[in-house]
N, C-alpha and C. Protein backbone atom coordinates (compact mmCIF):
# COMPACT_ATOMS: atom_id res chain seq x y z
N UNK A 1 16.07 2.04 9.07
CA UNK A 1 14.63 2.03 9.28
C UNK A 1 13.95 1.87 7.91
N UNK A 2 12.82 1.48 7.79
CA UNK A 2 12.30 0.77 6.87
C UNK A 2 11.17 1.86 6.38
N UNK A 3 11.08 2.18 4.80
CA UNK A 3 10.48 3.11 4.43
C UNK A 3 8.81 2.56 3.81
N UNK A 4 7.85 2.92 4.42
CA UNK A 4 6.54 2.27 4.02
C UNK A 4 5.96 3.78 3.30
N UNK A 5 5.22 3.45 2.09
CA UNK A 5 4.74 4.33 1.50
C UNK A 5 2.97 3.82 1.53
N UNK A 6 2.27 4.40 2.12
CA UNK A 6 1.05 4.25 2.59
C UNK A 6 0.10 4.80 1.96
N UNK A 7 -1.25 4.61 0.80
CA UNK A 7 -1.63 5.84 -0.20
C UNK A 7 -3.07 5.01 0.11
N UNK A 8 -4.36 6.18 0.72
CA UNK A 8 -5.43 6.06 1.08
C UNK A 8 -6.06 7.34 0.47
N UNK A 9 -6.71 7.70 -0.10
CA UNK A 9 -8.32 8.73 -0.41
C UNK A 9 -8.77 9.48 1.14
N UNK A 10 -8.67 8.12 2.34
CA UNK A 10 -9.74 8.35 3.35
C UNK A 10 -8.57 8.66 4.81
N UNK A 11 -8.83 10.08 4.83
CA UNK A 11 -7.93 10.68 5.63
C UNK A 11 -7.73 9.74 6.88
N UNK A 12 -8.36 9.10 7.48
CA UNK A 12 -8.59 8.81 9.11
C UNK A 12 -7.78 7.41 9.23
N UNK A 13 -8.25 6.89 7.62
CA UNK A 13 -7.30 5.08 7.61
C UNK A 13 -6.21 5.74 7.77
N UNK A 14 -5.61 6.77 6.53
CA UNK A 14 -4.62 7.21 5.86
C UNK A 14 -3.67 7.50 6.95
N UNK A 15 -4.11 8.23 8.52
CA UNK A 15 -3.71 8.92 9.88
C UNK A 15 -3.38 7.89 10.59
N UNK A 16 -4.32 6.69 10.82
CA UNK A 16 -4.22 5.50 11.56
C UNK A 16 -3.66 4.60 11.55
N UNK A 17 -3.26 4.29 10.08
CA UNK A 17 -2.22 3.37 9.52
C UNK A 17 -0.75 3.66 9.69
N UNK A 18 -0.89 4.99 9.30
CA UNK A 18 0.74 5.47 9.26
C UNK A 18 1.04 5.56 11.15
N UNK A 19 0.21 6.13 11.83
CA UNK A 19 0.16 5.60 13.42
C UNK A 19 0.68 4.40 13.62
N UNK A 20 0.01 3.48 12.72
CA UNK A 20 0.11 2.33 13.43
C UNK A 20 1.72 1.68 13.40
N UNK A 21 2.22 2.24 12.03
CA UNK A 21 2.95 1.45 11.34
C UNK A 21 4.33 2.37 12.04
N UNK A 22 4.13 3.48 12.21
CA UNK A 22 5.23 4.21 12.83
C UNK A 22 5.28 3.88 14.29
N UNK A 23 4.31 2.98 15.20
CA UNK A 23 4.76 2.31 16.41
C UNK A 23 5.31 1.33 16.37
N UNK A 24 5.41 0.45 15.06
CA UNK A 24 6.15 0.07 14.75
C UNK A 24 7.75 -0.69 14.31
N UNK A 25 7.81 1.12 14.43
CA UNK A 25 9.21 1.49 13.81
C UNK A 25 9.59 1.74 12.85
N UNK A 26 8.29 1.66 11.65
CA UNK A 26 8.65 2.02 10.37
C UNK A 26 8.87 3.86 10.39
N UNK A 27 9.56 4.21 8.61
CA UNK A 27 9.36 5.78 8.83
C UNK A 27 7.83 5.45 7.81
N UNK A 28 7.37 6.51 7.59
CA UNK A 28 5.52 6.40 6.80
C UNK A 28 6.09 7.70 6.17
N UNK A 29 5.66 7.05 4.58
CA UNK A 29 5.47 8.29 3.59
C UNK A 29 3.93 8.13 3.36
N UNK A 30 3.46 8.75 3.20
CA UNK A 30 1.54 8.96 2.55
C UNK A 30 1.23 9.71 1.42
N UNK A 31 0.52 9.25 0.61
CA UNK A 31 0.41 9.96 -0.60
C UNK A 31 -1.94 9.62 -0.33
N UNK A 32 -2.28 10.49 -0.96
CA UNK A 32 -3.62 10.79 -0.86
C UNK A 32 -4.36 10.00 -1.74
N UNK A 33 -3.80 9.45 -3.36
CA UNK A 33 -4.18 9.27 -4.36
C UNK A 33 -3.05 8.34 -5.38
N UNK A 34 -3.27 7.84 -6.30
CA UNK A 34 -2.52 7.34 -6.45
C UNK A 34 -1.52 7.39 -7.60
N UNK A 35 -2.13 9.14 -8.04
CA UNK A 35 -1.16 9.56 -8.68
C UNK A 35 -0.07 10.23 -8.50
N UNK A 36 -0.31 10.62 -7.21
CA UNK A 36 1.24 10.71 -6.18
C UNK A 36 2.11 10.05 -6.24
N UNK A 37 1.61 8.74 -6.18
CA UNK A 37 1.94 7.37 -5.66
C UNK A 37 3.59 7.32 -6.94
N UNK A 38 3.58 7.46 -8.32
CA UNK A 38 4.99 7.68 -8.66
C UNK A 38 5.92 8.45 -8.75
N UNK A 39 5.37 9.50 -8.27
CA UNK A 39 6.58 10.90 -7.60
C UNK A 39 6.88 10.18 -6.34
N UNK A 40 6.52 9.80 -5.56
CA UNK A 40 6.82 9.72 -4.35
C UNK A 40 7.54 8.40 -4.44
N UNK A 41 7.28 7.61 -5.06
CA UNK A 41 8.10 5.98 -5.17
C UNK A 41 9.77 7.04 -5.70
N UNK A 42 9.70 7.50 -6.87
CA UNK A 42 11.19 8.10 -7.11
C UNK A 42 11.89 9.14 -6.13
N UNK A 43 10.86 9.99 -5.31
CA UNK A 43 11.57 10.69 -4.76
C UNK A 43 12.24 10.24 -3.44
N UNK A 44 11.36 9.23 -2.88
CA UNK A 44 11.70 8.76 -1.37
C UNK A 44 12.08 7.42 -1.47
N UNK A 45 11.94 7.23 -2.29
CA UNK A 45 12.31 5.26 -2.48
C UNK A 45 12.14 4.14 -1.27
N UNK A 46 10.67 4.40 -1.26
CA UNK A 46 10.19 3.46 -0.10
C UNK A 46 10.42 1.82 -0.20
N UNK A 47 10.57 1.18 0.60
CA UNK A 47 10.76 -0.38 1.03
C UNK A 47 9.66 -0.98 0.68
N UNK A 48 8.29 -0.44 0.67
CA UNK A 48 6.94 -1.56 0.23
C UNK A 48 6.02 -0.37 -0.01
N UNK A 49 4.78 -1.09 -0.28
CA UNK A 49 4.07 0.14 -1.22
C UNK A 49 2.69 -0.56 -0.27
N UNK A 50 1.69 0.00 0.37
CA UNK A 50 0.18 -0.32 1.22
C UNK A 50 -0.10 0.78 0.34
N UNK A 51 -1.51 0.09 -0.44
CA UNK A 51 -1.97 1.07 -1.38
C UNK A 51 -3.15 0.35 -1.24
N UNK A 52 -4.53 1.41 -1.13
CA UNK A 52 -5.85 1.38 -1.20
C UNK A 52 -6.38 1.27 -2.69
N UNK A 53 -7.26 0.57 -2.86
CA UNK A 53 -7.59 0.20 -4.20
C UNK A 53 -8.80 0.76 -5.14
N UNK A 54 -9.92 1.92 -4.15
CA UNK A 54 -10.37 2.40 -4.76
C UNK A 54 -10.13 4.06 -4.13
N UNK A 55 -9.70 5.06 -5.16
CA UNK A 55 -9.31 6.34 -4.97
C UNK A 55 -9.92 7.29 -6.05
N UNK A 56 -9.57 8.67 -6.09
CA UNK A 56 -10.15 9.37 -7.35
C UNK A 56 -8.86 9.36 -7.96
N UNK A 57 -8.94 10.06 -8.68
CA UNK A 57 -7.91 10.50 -9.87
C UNK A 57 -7.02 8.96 -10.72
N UNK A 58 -6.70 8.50 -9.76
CA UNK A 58 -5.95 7.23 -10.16
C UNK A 58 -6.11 5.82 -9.41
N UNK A 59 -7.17 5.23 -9.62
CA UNK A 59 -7.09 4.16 -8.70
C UNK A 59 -5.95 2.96 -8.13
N UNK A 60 -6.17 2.58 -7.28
CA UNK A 60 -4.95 0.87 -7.20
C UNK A 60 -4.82 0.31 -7.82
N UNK A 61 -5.82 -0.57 -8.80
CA UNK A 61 -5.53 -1.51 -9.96
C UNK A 61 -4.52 -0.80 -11.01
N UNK A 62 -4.70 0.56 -11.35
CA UNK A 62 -4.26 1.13 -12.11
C UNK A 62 -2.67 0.96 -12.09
N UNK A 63 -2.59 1.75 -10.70
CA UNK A 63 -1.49 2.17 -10.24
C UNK A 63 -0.53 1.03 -10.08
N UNK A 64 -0.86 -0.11 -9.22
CA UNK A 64 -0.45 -1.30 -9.05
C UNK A 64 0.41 -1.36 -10.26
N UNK A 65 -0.14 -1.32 -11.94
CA UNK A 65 -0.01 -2.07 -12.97
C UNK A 65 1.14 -0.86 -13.04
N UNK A 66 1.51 0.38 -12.79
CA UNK A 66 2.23 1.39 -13.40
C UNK A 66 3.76 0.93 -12.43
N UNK A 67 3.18 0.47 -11.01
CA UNK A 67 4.10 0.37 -10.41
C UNK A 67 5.41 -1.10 -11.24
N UNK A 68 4.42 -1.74 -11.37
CA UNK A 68 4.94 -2.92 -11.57
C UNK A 68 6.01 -3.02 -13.07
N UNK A 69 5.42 -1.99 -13.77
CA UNK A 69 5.99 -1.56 -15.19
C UNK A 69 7.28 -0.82 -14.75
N UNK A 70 7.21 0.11 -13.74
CA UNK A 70 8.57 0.81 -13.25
C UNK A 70 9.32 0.53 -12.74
N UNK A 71 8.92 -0.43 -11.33
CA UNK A 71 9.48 -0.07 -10.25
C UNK A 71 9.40 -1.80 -9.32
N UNK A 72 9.63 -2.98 -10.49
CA UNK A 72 8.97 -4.08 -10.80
C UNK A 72 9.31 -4.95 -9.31
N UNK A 73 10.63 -4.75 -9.09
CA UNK A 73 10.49 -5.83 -7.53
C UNK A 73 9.90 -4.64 -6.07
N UNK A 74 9.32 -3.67 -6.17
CA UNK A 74 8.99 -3.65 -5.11
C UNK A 74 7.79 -4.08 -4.14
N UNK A 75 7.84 -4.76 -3.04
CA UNK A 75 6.65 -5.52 -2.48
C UNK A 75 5.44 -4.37 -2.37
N UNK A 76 4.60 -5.03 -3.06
CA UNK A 76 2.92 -4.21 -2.77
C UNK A 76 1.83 -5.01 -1.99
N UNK A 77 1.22 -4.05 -1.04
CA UNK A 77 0.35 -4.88 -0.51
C UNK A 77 -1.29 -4.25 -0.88
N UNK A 78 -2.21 -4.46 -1.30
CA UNK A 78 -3.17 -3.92 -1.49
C UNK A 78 -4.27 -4.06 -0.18
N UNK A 79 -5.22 -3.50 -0.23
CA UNK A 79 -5.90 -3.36 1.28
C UNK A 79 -7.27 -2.61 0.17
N UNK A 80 -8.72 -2.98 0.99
CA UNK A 80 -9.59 -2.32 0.51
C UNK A 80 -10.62 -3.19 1.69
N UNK A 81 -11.69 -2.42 1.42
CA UNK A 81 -13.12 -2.92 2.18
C UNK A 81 -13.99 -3.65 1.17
N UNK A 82 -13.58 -3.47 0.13
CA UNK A 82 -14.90 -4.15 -1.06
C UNK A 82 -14.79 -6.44 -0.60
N UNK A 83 -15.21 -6.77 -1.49
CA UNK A 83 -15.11 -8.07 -1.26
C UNK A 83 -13.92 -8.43 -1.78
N UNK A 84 -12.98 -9.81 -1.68
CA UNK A 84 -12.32 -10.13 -1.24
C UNK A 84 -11.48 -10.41 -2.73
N UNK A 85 -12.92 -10.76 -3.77
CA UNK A 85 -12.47 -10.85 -5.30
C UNK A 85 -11.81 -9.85 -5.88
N UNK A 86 -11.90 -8.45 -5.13
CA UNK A 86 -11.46 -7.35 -5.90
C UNK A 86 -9.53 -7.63 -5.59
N UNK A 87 -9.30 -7.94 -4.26
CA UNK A 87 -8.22 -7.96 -3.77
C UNK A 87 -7.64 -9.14 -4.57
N UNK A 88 -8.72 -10.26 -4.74
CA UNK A 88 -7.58 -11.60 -5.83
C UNK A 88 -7.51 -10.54 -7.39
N UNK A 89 -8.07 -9.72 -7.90
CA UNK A 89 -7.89 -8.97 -8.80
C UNK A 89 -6.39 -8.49 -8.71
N UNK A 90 -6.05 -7.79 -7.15
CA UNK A 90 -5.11 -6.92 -7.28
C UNK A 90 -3.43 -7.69 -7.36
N UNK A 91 -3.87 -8.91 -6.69
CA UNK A 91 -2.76 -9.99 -6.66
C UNK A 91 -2.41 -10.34 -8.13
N UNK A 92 -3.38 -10.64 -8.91
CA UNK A 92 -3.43 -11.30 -10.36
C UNK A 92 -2.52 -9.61 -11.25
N UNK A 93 -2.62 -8.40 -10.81
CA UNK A 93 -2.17 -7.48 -11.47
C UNK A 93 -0.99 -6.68 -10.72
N UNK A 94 -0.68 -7.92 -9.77
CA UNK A 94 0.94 -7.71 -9.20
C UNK A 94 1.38 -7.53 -8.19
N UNK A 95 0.11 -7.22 -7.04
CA UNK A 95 -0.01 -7.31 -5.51
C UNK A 95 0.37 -8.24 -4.90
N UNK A 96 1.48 -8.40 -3.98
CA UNK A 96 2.01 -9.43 -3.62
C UNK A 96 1.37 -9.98 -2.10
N UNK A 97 0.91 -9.09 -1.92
CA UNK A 97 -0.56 -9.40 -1.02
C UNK A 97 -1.67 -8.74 -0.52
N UNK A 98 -2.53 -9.06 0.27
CA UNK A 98 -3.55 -7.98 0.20
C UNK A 98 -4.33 -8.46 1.65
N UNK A 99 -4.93 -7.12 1.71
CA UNK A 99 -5.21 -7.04 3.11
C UNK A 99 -6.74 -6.09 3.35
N UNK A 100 -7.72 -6.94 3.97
CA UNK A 100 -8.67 -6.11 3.87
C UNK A 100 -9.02 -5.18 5.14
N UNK A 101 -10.03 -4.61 4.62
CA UNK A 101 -10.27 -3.34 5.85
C UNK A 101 -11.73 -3.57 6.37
N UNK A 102 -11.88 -3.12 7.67
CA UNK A 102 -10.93 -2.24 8.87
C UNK A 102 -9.41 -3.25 8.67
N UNK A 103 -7.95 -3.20 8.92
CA UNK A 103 -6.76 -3.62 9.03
C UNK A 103 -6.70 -4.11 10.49
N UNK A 104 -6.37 -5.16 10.55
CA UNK A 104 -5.74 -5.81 11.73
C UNK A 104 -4.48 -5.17 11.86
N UNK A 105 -4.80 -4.81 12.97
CA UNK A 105 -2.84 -4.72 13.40
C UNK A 105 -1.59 -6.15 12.97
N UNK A 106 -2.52 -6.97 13.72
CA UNK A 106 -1.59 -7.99 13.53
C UNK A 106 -1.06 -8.82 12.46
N UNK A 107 -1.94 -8.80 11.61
CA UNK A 107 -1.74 -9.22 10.50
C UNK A 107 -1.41 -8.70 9.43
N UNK A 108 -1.11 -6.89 9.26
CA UNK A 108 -0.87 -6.13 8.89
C UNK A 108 0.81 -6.34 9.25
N UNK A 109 0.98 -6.14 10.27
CA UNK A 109 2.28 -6.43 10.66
C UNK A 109 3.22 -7.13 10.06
N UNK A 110 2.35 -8.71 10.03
CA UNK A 110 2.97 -9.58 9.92
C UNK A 110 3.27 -10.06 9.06
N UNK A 111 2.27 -9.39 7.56
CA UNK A 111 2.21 -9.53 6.30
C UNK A 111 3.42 -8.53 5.73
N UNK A 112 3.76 -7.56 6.59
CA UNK A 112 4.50 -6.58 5.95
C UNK A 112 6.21 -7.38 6.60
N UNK A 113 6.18 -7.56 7.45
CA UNK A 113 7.12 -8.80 7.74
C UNK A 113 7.81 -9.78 6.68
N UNK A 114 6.70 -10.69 6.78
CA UNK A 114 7.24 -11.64 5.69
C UNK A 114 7.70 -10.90 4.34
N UNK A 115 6.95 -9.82 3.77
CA UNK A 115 7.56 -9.37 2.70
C UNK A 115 8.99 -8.52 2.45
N UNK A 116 9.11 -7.58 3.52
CA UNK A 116 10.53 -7.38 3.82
C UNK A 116 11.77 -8.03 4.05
N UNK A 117 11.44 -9.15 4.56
CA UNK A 117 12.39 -10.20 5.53
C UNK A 117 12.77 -11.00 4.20
């Protein structure tokens, strides 16, 4: 089973996503922030990284860039509600794709698909 590490600020995406993704069939790790986000990459060693791009303590762009310094082939997908430039931001700093919000199921899916496969 396929380990998705899921990191949202906003409890209800954060609940809904990992819902979604565990009907799935994935298992869902969640981290709140995104300075979790590298304890939890070493401790659980998730399969792809869905990371929200604006948070407190440590944002996505940030994090993205820490991930990519560590932990360099793992697939990231970034996701946010802002406009669409912020997300070509997150691609240009190592997001291998991105996905805006509210999240489609389906395309959520299918994006996390192609990157696993």
């Amino acid at each position: 089973m396929k380990k998705i590490l899921v990191v949202d600020d906003d409890e209800i995406t954060l609940d809904v996503v990992a819902a979604l993704l565990e009907s799935a069939g994935y298992h869902v790790i969640t981290a709140s922030d995104g300075s979790e986000v590298m304890v939890k990459l070493r401790e659980m060693n998730p399969d792809l990284l869905l990371i929200d791009l604006v948070m407190p303590n440590q944002e996505g762009m940030e994090t993205i860039l820490l991930v990519r310094e560590q932990y360099g082939d793992i697939p990231v997908i970034a996701m946010s509600s802002f406009e669409k430039e912020y997300l070509s931001m997150a691609k240009f700093l190592g997001a291998n794709a991105s996905i805006m919000k509210p999240i489609n199921r389906n395309d959520l899916l299918s994006t996390i698909q192609g990157l696993l496969n």
